[in-house]
PDB file of N, CA and C in Angstrom:
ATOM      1  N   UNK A   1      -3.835   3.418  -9.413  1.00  0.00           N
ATOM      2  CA  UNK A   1      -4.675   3.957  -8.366  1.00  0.00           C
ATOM      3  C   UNK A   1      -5.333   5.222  -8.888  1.00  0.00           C
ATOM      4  N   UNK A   2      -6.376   5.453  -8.324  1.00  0.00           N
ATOM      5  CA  UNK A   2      -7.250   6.232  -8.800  1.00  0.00           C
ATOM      6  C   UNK A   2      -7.100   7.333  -8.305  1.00  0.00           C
ATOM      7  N   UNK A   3      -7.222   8.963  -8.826  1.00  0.00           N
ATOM      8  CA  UNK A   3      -6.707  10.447  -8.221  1.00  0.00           C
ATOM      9  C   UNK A   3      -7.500  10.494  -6.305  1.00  0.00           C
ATOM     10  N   UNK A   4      -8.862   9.859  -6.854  1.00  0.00           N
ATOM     11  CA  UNK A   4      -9.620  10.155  -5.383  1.00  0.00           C
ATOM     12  C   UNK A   4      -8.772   8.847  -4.443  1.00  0.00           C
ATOM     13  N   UNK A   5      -8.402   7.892  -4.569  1.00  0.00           N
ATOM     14  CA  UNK A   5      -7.941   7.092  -4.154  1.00  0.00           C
ATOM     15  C   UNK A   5      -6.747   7.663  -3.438  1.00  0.00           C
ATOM     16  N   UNK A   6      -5.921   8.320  -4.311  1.00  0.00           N
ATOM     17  CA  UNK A   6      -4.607   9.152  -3.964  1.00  0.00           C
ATOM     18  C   UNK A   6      -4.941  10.192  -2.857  1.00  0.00           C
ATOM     19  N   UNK A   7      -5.484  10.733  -3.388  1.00  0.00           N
ATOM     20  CA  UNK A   7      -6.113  11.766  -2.550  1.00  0.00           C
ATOM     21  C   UNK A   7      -6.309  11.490  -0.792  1.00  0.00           C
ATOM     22  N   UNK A   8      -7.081  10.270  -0.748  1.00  0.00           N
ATOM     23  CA  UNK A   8      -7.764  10.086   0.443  1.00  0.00           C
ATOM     24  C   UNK A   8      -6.298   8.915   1.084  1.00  0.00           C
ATOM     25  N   UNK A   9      -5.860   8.314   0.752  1.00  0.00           N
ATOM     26  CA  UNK A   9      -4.476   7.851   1.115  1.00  0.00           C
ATOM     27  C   UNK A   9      -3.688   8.671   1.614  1.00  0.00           C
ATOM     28  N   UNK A  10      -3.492   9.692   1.174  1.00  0.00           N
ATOM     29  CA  UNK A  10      -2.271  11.084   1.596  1.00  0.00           C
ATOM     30  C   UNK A  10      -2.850  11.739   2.574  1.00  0.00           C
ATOM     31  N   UNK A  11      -3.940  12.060   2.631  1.00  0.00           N
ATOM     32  CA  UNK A  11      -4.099  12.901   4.005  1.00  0.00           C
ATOM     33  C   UNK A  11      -4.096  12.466   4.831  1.00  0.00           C
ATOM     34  N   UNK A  12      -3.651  13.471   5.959  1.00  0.00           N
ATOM     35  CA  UNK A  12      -3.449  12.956   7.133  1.00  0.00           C
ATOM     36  C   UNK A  12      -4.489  12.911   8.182  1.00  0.00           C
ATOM     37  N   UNK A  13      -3.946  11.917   8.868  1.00  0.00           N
ATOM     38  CA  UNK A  13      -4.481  11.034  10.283  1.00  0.00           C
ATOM     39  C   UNK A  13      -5.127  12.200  11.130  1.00  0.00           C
ATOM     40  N   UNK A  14      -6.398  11.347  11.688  1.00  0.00           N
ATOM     41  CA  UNK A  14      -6.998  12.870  12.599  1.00  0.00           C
ATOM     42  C   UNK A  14      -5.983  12.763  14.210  1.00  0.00           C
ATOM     43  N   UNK A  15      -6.486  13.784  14.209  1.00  0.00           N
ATOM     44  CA  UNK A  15      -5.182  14.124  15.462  1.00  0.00           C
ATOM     45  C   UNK A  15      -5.393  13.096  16.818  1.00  0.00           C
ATOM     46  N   UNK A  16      -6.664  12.523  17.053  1.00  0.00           N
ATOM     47  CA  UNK A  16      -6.918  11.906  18.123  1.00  0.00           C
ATOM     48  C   UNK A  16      -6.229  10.655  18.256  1.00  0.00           C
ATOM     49  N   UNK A  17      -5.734  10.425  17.311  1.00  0.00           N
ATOM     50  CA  UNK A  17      -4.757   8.531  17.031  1.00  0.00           C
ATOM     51  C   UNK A  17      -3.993   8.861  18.135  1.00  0.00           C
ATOM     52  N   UNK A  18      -3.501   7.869  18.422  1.00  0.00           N
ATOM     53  CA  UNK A  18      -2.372   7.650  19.213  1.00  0.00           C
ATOM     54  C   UNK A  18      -0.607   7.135  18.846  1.00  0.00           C
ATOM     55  N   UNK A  19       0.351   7.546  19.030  1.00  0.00           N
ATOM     56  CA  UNK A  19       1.321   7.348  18.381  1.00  0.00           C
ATOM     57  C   UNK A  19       1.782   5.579  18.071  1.00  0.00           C
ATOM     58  N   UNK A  20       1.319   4.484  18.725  1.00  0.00           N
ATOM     59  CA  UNK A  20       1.119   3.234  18.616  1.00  0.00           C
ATOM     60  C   UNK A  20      -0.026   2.830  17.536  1.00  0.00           C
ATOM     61  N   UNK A  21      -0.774   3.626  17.031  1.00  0.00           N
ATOM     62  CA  UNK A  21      -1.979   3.453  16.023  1.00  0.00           C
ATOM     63  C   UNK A  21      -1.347   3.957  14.996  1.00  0.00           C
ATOM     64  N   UNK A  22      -0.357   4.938  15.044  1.00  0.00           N
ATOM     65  CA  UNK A  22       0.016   5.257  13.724  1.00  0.00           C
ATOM     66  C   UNK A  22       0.927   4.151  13.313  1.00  0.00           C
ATOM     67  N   UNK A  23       1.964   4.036  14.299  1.00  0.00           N
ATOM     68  CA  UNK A  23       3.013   2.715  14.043  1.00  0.00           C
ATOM     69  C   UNK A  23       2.581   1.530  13.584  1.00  0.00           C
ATOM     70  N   UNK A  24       1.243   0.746  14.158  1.00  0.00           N
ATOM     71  CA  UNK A  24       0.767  -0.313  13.557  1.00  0.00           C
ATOM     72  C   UNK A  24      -0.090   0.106  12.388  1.00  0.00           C
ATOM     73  N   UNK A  25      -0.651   1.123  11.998  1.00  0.00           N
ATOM     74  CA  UNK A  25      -0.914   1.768  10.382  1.00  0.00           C
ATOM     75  C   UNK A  25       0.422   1.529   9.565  1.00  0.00           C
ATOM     76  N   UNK A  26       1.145   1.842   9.724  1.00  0.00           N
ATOM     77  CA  UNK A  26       2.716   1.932   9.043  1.00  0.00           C
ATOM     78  C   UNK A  26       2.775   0.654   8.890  1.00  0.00           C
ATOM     79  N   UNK A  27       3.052  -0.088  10.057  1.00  0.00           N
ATOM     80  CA  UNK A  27       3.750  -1.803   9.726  1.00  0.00           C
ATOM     81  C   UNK A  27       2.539  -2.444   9.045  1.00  0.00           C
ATOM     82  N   UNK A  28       1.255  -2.334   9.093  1.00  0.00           N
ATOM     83  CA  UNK A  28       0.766  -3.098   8.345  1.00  0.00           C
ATOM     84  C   UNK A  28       0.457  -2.643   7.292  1.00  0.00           C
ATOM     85  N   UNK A  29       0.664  -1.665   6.874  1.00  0.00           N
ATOM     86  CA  UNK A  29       1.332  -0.942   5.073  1.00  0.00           C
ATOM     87  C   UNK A  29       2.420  -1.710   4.566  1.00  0.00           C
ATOM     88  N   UNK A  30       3.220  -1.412   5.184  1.00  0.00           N
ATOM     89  CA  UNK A  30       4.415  -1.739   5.031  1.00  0.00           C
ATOM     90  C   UNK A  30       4.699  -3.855   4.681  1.00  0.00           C
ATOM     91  N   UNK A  31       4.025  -4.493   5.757  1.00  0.00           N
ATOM     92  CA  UNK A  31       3.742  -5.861   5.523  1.00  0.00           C
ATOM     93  C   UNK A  31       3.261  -6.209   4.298  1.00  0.00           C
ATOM     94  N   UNK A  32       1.908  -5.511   3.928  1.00  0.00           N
ATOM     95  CA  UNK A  32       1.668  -5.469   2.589  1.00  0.00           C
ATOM     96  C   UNK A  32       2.014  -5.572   1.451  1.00  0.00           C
ATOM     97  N   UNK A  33       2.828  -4.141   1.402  1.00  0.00           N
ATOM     98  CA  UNK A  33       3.589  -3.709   0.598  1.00  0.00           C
ATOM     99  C   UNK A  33       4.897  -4.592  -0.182  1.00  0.00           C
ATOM    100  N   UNK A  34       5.557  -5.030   1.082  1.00  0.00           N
ATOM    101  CA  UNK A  34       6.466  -5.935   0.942  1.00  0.00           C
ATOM    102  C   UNK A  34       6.226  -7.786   0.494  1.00  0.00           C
ATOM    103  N   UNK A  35       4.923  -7.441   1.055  1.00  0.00           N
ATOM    104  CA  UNK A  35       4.455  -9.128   0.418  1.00  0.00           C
ATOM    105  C   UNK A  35       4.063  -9.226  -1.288  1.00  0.00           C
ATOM    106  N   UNK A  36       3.393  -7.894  -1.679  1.00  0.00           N
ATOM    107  CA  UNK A  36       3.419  -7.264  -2.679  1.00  0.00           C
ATOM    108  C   UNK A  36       4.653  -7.907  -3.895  1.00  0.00           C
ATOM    109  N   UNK A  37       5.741  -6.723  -3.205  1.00  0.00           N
ATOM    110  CA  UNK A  37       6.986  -6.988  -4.129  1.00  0.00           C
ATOM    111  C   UNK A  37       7.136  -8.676  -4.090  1.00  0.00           C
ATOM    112  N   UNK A  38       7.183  -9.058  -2.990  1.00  0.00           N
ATOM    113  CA  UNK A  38       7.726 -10.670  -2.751  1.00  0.00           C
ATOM    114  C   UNK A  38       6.722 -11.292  -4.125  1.00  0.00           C
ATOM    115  N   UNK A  39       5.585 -11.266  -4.221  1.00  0.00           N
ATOM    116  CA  UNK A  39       4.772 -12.119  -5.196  1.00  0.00           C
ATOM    117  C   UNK A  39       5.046 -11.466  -6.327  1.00  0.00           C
ATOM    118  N   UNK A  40       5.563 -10.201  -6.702  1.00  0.00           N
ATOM    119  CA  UNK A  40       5.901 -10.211  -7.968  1.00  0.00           C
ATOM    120  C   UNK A  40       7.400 -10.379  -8.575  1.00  0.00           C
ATOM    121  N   UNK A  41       8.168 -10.529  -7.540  1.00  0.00           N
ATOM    122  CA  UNK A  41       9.627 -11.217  -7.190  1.00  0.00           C
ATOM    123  C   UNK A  41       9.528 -12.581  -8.018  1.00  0.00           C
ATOM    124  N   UNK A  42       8.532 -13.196  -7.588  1.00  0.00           N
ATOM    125  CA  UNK A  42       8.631 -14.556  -7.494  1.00  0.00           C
ATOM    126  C   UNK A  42       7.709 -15.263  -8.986  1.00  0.00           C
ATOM    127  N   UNK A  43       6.658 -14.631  -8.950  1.00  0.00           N
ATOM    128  CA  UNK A  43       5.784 -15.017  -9.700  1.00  0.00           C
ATOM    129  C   UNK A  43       5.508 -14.125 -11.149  1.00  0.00           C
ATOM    130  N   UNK A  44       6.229 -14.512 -12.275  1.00  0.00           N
ATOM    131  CA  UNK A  44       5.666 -13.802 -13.619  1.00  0.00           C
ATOM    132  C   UNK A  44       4.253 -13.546 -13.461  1.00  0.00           C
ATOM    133  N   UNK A  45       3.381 -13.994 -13.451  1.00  0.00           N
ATOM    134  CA  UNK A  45       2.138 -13.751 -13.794  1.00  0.00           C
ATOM    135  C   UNK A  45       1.206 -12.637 -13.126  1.00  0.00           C
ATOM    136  N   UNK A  46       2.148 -12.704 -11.555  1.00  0.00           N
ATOM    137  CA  UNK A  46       1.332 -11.292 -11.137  1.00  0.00           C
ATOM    138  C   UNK A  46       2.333 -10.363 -11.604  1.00  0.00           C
ATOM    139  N   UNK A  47       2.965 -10.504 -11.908  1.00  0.00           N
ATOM    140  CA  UNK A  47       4.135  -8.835 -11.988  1.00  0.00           C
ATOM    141  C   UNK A  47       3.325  -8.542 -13.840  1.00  0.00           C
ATOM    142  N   UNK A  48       2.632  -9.304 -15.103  1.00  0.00           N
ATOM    143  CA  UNK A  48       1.953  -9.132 -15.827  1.00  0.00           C
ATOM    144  C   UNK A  48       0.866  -8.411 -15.351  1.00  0.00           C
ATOM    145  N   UNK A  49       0.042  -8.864 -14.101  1.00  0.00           N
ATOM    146  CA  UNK A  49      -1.069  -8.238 -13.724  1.00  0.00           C
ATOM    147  C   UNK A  49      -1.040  -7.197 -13.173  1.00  0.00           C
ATOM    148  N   UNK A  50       0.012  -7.060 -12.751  1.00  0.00           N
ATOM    149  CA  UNK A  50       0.521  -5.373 -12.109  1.00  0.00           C
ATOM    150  C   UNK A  50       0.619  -4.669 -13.511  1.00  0.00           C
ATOM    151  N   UNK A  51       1.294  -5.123 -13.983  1.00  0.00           N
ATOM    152  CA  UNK A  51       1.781  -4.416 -15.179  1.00  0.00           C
ATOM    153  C   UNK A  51       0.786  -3.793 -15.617  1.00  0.00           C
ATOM    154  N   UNK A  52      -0.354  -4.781 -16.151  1.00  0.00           N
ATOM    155  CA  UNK A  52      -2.207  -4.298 -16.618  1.00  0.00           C
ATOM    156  C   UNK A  52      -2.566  -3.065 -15.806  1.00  0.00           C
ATOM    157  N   UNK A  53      -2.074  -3.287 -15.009  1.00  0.00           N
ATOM    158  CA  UNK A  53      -3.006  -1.963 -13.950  1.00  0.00           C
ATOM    159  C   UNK A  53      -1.899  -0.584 -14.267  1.00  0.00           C
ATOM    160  N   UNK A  54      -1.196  -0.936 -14.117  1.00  0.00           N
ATOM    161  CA  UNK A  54      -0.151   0.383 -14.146  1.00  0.00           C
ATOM    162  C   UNK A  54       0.045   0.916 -15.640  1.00  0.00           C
ATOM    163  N   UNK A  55      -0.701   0.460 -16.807  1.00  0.00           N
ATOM    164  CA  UNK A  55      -0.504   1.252 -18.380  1.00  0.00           C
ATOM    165  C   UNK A  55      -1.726   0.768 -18.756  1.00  0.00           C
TER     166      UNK A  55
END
């Protein structure tokens, strides 16, 4: 991931959200995230393609 990428990921939420907007921000990170690991769990070829990106 890219520094501006980082950057704009980390800051925080404008104050007007609602505490149910942040929660479904979270779970569908989180869904992601976890489907993520699952395909590179499972599958050599993406956990290679991760690999590419990360060195």
């Amino acid at each position: 991931m890219k520094h501006h990428q980082q950057l704009r990921n980390s800051m925080p939420a404008p104050a007007d959200r609602q505490p149910g907007e942040h929660r479904a921000i979270a779970d569908a990170w989180l869904r992601s995230a976890l489907d993520g690991i699952r395909q590179m769990h499972l599958n050599e070829n993406t956990r290679r393609e991760v690999a590419k990106r990360l060195f």
